[in-house]
Protein backbone atom coordinates (compact mmCIF):
# COMPACT_ATOMS: atom_id res chain seq x y z
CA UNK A 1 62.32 124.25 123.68
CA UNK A 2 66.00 124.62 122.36
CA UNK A 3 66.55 121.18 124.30
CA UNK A 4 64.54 119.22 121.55
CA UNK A 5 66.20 120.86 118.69
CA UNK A 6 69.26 119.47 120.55
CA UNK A 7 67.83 115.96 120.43
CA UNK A 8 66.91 116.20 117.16
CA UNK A 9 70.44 116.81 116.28
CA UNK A 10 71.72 114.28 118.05
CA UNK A 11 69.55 111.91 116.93
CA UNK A 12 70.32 112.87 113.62
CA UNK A 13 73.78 111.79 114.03
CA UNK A 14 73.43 108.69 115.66
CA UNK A 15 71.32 108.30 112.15
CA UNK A 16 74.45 108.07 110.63
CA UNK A 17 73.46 111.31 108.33
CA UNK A 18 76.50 113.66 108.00
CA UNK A 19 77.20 116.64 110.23
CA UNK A 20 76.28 119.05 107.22
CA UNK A 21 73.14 117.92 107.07
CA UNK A 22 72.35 117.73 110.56
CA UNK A 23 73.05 121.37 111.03
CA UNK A 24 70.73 122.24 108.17
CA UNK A 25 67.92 120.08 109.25
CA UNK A 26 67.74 121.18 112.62
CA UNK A 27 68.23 124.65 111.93
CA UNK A 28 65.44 124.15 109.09
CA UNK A 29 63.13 123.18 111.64
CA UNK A 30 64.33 125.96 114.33
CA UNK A 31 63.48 128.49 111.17
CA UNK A 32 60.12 126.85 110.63
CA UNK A 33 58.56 126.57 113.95
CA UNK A 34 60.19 129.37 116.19
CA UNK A 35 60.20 132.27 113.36
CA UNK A 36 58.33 134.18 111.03
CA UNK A 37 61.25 134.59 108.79
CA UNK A 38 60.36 133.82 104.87
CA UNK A 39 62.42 130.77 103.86
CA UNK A 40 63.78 132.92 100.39
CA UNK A 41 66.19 134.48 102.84
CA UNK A 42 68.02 131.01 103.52
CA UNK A 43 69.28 130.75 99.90
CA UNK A 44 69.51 134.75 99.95
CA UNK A 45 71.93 134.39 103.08
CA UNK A 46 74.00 131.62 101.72
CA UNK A 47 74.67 132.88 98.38
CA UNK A 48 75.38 136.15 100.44
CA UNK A 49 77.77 135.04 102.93
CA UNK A 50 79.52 132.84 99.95
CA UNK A 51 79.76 135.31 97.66
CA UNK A 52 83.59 136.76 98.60
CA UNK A 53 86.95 136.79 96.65
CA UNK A 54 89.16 135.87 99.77
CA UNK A 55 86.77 132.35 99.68
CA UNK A 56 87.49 131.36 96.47
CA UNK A 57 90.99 130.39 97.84
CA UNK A 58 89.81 127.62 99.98
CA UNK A 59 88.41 125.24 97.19
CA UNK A 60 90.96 125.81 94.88
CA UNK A 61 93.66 125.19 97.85
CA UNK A 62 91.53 121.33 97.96
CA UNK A 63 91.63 120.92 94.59
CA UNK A 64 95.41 121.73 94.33
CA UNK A 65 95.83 119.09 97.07
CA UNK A 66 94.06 116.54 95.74
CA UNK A 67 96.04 117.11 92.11
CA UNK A 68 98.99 116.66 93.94
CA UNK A 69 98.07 113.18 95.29
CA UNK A 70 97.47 111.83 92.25
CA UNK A 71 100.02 112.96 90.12
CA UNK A 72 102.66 111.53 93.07
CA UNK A 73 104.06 115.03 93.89
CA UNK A 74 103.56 113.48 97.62
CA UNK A 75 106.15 111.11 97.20
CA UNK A 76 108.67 113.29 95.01
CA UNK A 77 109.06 115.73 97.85
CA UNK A 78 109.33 112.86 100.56
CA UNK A 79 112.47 111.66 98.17
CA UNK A 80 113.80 115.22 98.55
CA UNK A 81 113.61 115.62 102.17
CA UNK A 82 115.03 112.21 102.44
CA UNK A 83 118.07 112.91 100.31
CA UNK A 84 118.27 116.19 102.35
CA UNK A 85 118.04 114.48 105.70
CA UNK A 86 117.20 110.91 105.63
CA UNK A 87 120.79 110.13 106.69
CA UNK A 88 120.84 111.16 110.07
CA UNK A 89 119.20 109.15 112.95
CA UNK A 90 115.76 108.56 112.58
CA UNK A 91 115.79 109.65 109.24
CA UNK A 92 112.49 108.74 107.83
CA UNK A 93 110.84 110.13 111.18
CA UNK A 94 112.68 113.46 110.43
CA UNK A 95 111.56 112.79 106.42
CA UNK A 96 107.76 112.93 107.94
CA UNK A 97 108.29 116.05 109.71
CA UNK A 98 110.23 117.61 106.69
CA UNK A 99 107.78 116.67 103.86
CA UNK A 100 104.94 117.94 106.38
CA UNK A 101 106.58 121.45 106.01
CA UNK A 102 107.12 121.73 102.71
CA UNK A 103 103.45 119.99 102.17
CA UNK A 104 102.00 122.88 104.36
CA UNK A 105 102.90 125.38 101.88
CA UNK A 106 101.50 123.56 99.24
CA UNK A 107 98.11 122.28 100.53
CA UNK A 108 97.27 124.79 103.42
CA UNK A 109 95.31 121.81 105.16
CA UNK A 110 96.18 119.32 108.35
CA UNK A 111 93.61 117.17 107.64
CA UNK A 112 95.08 116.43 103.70
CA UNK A 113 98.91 116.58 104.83
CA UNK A 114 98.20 113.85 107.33
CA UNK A 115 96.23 111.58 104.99
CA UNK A 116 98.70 111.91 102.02
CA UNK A 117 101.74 111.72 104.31
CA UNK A 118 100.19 109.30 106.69
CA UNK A 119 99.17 106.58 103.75
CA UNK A 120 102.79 106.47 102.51
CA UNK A 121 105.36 107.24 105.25
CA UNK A 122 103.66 105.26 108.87
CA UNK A 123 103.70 101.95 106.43
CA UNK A 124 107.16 103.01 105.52
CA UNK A 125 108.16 103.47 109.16
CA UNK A 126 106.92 100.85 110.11
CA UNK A 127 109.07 98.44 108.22
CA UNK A 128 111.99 100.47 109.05
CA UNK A 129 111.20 99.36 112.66
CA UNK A 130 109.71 102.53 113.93
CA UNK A 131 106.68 101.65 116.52
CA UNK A 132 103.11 102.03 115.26
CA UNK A 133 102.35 104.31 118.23
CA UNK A 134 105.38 106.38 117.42
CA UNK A 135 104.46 106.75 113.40
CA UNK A 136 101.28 107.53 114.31
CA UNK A 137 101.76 109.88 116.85
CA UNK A 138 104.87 112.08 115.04
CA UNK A 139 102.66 112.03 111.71
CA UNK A 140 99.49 113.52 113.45
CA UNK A 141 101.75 116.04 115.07
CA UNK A 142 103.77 116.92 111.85
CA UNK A 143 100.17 117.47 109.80
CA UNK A 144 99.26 120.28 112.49
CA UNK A 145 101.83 122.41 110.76
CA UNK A 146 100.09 122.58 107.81
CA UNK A 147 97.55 125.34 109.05
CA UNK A 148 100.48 127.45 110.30
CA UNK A 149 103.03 128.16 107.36
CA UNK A 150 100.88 129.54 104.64
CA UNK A 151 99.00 129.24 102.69
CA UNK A 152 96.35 128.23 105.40
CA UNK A 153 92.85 127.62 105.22
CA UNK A 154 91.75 128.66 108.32
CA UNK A 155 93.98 131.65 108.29
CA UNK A 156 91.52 132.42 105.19
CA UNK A 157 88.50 131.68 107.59
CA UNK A 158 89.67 133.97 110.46
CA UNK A 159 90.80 136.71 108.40
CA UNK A 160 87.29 136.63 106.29
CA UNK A 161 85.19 136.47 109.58
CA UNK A 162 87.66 138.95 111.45
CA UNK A 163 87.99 141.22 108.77
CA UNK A 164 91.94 140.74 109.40
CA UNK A 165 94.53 141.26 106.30
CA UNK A 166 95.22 137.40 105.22
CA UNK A 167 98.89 138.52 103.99
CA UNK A 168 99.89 139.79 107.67
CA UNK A 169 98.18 136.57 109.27
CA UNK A 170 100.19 134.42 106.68
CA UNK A 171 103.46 136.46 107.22
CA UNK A 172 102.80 135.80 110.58
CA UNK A 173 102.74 132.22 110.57
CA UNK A 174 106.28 131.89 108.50
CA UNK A 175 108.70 131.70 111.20
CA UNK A 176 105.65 129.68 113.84
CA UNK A 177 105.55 126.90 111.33
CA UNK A 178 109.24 126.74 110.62
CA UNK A 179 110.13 126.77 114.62
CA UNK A 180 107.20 123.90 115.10
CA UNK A 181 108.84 121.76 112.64
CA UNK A 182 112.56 122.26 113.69
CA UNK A 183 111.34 121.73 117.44
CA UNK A 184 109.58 118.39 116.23
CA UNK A 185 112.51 117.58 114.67
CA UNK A 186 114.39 117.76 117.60
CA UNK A 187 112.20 115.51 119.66
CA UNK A 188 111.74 113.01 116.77
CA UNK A 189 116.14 112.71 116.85
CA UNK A 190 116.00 112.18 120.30
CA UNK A 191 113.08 109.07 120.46
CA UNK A 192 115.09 107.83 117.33
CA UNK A 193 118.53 107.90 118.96
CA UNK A 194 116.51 106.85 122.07
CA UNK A 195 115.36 103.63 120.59
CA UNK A 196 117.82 102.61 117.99
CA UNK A 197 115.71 104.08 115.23
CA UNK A 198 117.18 103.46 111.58
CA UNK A 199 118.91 106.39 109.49
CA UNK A 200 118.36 105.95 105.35
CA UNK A 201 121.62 105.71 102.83
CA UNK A 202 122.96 108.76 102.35
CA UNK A 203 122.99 110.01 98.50
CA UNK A 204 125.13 112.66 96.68
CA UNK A 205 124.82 116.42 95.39
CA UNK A 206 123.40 115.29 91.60
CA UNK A 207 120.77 112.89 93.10
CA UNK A 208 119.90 115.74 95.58
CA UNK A 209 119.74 118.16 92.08
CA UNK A 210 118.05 115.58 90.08
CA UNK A 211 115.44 115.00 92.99
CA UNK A 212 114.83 118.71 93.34
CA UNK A 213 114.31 119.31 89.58
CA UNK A 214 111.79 116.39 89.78
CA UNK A 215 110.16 117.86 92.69
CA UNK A 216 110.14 121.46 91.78
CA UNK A 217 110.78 121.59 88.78
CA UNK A 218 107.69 120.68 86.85
């Protein structure tokens, strides 16, 4: 019997109706037709398992993301890192890894560092030179780091379903996240210097001040 609620999900998909919706309907139906269960306790059960402080964290952590986008704090810390690090070998693939980092404290999501880095910085690398593959490939790597330095949403997750302390689990994804991105580094110097990858013109102490004030400072 479970194998046609599995069809109906699938079939749902290849609908074209969202994966949310999917799950409901077919578990809708599961409710109806295999249970005696009164359908009040649906709404009952979602407001119930919604209805926690430590979730609260997770929209907000979205909303501060996409705030970010649009008021071009994305690009103000990518002209940080790059005044920080753009001069050496394969600077703006070292930039992507950088910004990733300091994005990952900021957003706590892979998903939204890779598609605010990824819109400005693979065109950007790309007209520096830098393969497609390569932009691609460093930029979907660099995101990843976003859900180990904290904040992190699915440190929030785990901790809420595990009942484990979301400080400790964020402590303990500090020094993780920085040793990710300093590895990555490493490997994106050594394809740069590899292939004759650009570096970007070096700039002095004030800029580096003036572009930290801009970045941090508001």
């Amino acid at each position: 019997m479970l194998f046609w609620f599995l069809g109906i999900f699938i079939l749902l998909l290849l609908m074209g109706i969202p994966i949310s919706f999917c799950l409901s309907i077919t578990m809708l139906l599961l409710v109806l037709t295999q249970t005696t269960l009164p359908l009040i306790l649906i709404p009952q059960q979602l407001i119930i398992g919604a209805d926690n402080f430590t979730l609260m964290a997770i929209p907000f952590f979205m909303l501060a993301a996409k705030f970010m986008s649009g008021g071009g704090i994305t690009k103000r810390i990518m002209d940080f890192v790059n005044s920080l690090i753009g001069w050496i070998t394969g600077g703006l693939a070292l930039v992507n890894v950088g910004a990733n980092m300091l994005m990952a404290g900021l957003s706590g999501s892979s998903v939204a560092d890779a598609a605010m880095m990824g819109s400005i910085l693979i065109p950007a690398m790309k007209e520096k030179g830098y393969s497609a593959d390569f932009s691609a490939a460093l930029t979907s790597c660099a995101s990843t780091i976003g859900i180990i330095i904290p904040p992190s949403i699915p440190m929030i997750l785990l901790g809420f379903i595990s009942n484990i302390s979301v400080v400790r689990l964020f402590l303990g994804g500090v020094f993780p996240g920085i040793l990710v991105g300093v590895f990555l580094m490493g490997v994106a110097y050594y394809y740069s210097r590899k292939n004759g990858y650009p570096k970007e013109n070096r700039v002095g102490l004030r800029e580096i001040g003036k572009r930290f004030v801009s970045t941090f400072g508001h």
